[in-house]
Protein backbone atom coordinates (compact mmCIF):
# COMPACT_ATOMS: atom_id res chain seq x y z
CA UNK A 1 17.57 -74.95 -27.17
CA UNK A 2 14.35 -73.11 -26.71
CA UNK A 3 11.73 -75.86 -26.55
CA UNK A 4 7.65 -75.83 -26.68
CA UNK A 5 6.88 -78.42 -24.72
CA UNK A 6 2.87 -78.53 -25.31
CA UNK A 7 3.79 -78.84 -28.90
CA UNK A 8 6.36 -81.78 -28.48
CA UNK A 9 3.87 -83.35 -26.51
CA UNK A 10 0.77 -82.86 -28.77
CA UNK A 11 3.32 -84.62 -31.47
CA UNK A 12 4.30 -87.50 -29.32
CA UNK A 13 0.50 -88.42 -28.98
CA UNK A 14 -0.60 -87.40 -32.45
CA UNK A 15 1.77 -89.76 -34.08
CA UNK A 16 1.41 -92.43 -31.26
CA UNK A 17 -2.65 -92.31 -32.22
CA UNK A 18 -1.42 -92.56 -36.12
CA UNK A 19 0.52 -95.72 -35.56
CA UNK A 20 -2.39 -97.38 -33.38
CA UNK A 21 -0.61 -97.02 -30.22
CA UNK A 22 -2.95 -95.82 -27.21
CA UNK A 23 -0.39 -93.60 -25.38
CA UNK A 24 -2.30 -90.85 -24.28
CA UNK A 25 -0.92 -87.10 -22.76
CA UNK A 26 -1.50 -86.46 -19.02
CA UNK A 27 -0.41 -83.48 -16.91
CA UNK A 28 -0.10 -79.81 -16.99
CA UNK A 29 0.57 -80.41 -21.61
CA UNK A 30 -2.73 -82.28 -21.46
CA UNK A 31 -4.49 -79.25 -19.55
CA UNK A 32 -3.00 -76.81 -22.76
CA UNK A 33 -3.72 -79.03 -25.86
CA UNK A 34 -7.62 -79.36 -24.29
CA UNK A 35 -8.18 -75.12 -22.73
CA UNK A 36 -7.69 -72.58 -24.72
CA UNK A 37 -7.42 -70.43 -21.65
CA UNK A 38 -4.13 -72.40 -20.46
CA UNK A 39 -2.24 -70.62 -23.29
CA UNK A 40 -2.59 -67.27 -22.19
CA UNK A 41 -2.28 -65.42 -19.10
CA UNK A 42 -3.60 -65.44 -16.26
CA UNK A 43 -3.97 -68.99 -16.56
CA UNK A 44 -0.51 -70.23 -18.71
CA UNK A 45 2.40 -71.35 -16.66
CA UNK A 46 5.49 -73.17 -17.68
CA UNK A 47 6.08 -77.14 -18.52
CA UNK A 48 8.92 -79.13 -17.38
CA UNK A 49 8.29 -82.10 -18.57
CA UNK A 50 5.84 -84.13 -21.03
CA UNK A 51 3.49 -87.01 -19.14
CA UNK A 52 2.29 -89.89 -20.78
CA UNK A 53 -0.11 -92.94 -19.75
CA UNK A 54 -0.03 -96.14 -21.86
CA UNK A 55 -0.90 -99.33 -21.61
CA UNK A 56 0.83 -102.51 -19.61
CA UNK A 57 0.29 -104.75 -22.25
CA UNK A 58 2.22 -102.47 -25.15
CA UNK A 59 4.73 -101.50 -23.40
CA UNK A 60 7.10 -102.81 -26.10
CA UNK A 61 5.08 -100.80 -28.56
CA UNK A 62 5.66 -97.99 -26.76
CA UNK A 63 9.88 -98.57 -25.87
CA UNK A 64 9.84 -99.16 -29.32
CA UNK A 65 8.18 -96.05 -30.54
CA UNK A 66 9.71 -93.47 -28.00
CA UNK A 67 13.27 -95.16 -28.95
CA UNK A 68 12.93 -94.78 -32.62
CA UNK A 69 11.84 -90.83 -32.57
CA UNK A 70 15.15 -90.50 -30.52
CA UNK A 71 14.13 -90.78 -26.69
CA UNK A 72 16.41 -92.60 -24.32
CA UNK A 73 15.14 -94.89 -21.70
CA UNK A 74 16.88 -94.60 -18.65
CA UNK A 75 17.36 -98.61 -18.38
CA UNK A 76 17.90 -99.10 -14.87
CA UNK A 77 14.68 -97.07 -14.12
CA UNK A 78 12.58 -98.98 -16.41
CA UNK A 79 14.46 -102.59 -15.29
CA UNK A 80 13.10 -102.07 -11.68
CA UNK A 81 9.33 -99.99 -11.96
CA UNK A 82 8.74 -100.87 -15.47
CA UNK A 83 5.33 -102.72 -14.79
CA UNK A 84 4.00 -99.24 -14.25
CA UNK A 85 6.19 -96.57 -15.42
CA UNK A 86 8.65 -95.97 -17.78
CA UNK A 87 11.16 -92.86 -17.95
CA UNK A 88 12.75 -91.87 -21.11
CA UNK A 89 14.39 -88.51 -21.81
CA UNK A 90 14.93 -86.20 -25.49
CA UNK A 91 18.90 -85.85 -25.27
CA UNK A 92 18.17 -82.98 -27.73
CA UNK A 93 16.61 -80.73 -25.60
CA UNK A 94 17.21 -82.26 -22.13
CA UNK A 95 13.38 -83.09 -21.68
CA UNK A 96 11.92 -85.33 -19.17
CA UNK A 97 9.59 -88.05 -21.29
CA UNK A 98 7.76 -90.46 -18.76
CA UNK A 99 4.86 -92.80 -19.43
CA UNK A 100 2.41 -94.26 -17.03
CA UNK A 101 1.16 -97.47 -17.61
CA UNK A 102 -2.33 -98.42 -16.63
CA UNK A 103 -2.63 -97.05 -13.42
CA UNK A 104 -2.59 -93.14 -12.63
CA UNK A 105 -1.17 -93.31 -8.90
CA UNK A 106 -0.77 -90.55 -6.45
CA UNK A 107 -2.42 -89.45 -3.26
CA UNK A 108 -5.42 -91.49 -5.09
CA UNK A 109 -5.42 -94.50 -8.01
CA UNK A 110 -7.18 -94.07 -11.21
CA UNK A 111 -7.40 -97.20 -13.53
CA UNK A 112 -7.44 -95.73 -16.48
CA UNK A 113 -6.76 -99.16 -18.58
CA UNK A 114 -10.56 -98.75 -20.39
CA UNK A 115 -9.95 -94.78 -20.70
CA UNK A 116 -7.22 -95.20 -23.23
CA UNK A 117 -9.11 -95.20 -26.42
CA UNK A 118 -12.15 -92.76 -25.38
CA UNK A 119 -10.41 -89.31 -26.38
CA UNK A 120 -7.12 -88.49 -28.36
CA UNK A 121 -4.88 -87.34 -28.00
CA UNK A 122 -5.33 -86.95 -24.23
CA UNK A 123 -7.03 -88.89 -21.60
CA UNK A 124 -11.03 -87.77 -21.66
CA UNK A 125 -11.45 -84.52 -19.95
CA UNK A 126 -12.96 -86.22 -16.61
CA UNK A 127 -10.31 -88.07 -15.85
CA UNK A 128 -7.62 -85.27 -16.45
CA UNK A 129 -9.92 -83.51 -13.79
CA UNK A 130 -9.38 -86.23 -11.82
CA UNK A 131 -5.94 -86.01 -11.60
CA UNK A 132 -5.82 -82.61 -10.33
CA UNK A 133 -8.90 -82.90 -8.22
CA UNK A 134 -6.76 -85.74 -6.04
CA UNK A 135 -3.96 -83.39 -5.03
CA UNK A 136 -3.87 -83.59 -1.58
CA UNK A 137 -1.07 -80.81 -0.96
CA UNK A 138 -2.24 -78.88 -3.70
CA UNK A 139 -0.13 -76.34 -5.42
CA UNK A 140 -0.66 -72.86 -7.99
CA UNK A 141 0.45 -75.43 -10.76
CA UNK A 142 -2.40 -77.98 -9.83
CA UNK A 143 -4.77 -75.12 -10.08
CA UNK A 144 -4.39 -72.98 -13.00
CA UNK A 145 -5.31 -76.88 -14.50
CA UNK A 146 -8.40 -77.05 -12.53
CA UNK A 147 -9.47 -73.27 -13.63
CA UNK A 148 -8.35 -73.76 -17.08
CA UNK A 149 -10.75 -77.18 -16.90
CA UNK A 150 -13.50 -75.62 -15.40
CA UNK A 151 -13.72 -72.35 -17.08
CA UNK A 152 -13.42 -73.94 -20.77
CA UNK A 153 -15.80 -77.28 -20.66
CA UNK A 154 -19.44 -77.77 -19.53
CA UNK A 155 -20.42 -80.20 -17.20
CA UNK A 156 -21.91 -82.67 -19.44
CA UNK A 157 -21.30 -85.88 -21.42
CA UNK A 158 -19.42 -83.83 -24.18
CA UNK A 159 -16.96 -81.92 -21.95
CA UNK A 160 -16.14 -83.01 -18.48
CA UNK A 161 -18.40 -85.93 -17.46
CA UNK A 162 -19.81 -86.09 -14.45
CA UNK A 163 -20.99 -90.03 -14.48
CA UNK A 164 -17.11 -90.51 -14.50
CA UNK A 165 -16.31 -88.60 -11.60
CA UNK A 166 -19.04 -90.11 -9.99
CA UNK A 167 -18.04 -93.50 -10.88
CA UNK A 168 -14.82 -93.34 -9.21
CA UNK A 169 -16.08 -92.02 -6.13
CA UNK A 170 -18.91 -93.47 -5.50
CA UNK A 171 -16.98 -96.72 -3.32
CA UNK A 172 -14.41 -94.88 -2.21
CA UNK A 173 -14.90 -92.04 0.35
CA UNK A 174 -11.11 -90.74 0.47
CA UNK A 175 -10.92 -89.88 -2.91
CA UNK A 176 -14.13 -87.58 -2.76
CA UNK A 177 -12.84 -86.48 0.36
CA UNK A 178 -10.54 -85.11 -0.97
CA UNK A 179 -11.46 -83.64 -4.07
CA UNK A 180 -14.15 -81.43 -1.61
CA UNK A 181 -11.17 -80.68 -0.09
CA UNK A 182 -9.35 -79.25 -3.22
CA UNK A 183 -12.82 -77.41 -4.62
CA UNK A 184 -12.50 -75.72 -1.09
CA UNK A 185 -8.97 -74.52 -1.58
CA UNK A 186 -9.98 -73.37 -4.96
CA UNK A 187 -12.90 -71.73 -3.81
CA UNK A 188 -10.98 -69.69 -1.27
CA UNK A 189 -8.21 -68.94 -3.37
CA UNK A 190 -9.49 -68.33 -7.35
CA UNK A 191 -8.96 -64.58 -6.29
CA UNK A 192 -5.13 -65.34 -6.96
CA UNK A 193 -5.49 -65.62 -10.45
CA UNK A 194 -5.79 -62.53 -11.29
CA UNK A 195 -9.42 -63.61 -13.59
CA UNK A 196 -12.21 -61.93 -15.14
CA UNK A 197 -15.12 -61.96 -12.30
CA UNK A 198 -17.14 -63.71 -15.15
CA UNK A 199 -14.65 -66.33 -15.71
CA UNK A 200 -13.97 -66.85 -11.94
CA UNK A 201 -17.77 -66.81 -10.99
CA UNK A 202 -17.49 -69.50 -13.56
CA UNK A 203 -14.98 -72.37 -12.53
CA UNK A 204 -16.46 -71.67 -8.79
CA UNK A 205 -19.91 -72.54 -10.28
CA UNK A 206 -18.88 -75.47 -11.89
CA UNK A 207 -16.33 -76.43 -9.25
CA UNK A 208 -19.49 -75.88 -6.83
CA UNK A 209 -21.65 -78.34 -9.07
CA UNK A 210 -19.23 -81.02 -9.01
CA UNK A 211 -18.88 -80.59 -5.11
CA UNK A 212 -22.97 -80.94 -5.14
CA UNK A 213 -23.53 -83.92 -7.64
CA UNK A 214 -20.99 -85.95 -5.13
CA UNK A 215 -23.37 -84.88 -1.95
CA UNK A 216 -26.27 -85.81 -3.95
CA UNK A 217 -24.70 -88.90 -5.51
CA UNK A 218 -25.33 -92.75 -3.58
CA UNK A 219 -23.00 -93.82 -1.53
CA UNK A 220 -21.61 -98.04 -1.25
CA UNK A 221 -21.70 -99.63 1.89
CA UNK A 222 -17.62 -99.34 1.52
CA UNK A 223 -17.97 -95.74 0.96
CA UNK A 224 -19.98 -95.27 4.42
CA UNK A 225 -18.09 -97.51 6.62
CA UNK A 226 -14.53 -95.30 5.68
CA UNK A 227 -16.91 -92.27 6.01
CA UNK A 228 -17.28 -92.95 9.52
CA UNK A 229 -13.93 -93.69 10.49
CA UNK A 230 -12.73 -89.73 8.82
CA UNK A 231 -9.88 -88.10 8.59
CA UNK A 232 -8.68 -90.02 11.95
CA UNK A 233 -6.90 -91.91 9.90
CA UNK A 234 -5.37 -90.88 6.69
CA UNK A 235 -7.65 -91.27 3.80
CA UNK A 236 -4.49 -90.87 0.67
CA UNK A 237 -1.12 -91.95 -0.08
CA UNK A 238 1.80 -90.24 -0.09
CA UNK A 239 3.53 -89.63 -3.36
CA UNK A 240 6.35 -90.11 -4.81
CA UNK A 241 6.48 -87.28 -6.36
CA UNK A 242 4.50 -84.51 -8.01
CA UNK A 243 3.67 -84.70 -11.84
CA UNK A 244 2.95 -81.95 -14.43
C-alpha cells in the first residue's frame, strides 16, 4: 500500500487537536506540514515513520486515541519505557507510530511539557529547530529540515523564535555547542543541495544570525564553568537512536 506519510501524520494531529488532546507532530512530517519548500525538490526526501510528542500526564488519552483509529501498541515496549515513550504501529500500512512524552531526548533534552499547546498541529517552529540543531552526527536527512526551516520562516516572534532558542541555551553550554557546530556543517555543505544561490544565501544568513544572537546572548555562571572545561570531555549523549 502506497502511503503519504506527511498526510497521515497531519491527520493524526489534526484530529488529536479536535478532541482536546495535545499530541503534537515532531520530525522530518513536522518539517513538511510547516515548509512549503520540504515538498518539492531539492529539499523533499522520504518519511519512514510519523513522530509524535505528548504529554506524561495523558498518556491514557493518547493509548486510547491511537488504539481506537486502529494503531497497535507494541505492549512490551510501552510496559518497560512508557513514562517517556510510547510505540504503536498502523498494521494497515506497516507504519512506525511513536509518541514522545514530555521530554524530547537525544544528544541534548528539550522539555517541551509547556510547548504543547503554543502551535498546532506541530510543536512551535523553534523548538522543531531545535531538534535538528542538536544532531551531533548530523546527517543529509537532519539537514534538508534545517534548510527547509531556515529558508521558509523569519527570525522573529511569528516564525522561528529566537528568545526560545536562546532560552534553552543560555545555562547550558553543550547544547549551543553544538548547534554552532551543526550551523558549521551546514555552512560548509548547503552547496549539496543542489539550491537556488538566493535561497542558499538565505538559510546561511539566517543560520549565521542564529549562530550570532547565541555569541551575543548572556551567558549563566553554569554555562561558563562547562565552557571552560570544552570539548575535553563530552558535552552530549549518545542516542538511542535517530528520529525522523
Amino acid at each position: 500500500m502506497t502511503v503519504d506519510v506527511p498526510e497521515l501524520g497531519r491527520s493524526i494531529a489534526e484530529e488529536a487537536a479536535a478532541a482536546n488532546i495535545a499530541l503534537r507532530l515532531i520530525g522530518g512530517v513536522a518539517v513538511w506540514v510547516r515548509c512549503p519548500s520540504a515538498r518539492t525538490v531539492p529539499l523533499a526526501r522520504a518519511y519512514g515513520d510519523i513522530d509524535l510528542i505528548g504529554r506524561a500526564r495523558d498518556r491514557k488519552a493518547i493509548v486510547a486515541f491511537l488504539e481506537a483509529r486502529g494503531y497497535e501498541p507494541d505492549r512490551m515496549f510501552n510496559a518497560l519505557h512508557g513514562a517517556s515513550r510510547l510505540n504503536f504501529r498502523d498494521p494497515r500500512r506497516d507504519l512506525p507510530v511513536d509518541v514522545l512524552l514530555d521530554r524530547f531526548a537525544m544528544a541534548h533534552a528539550l522539555d517541551l511539557r509547556d510547548r504543547l499547546t503554543l502551535d498546532a498541529p506541530t510543536l512551535p517552529l523553534a523548538d522543531l529547530l531545535l531538534t535538528k540543531l542538536q544532531v551531533v552526527s548530523i546527517n543529509a536527512k537532519d539537514l534538508r529540515d534545517i534548510c527547509a526551516l531556515l529558508l521558509d520562516h523569519d527570525l522573529d516572534a511569528s516564525g522561528i523564535d529566537l528568545a526560545r532558542i536562546l532560552e534553552v541555551t543560555r545555562a547550558d553550554w553543550g547544547f549551543e555547542h553544538t548547534i554552532h557546530r551543526t550551523i558549521a556543517t551546514l555552512t560548509e555543505r548547503i552547496g549539496d543541495f543542489d539550491l537556488e544561490r538566493a535561497a542558499a544565501e538565505r538559510i546561511v544568513t539566517r543560520a549565521e544570525a542564529i549562530s550570532a544572537a547565541l555569541h551575543a546572548a548572556p551567558k549563566s555562571a553554569k554555562w561558563k564553568m562547562r565552557a571552560r572545561v570544552g570539548e575535553r570531555a563530552r558535552w552530549y549523549e549518545e542516542p538511542e537512536e535517530a528520529r525522523g
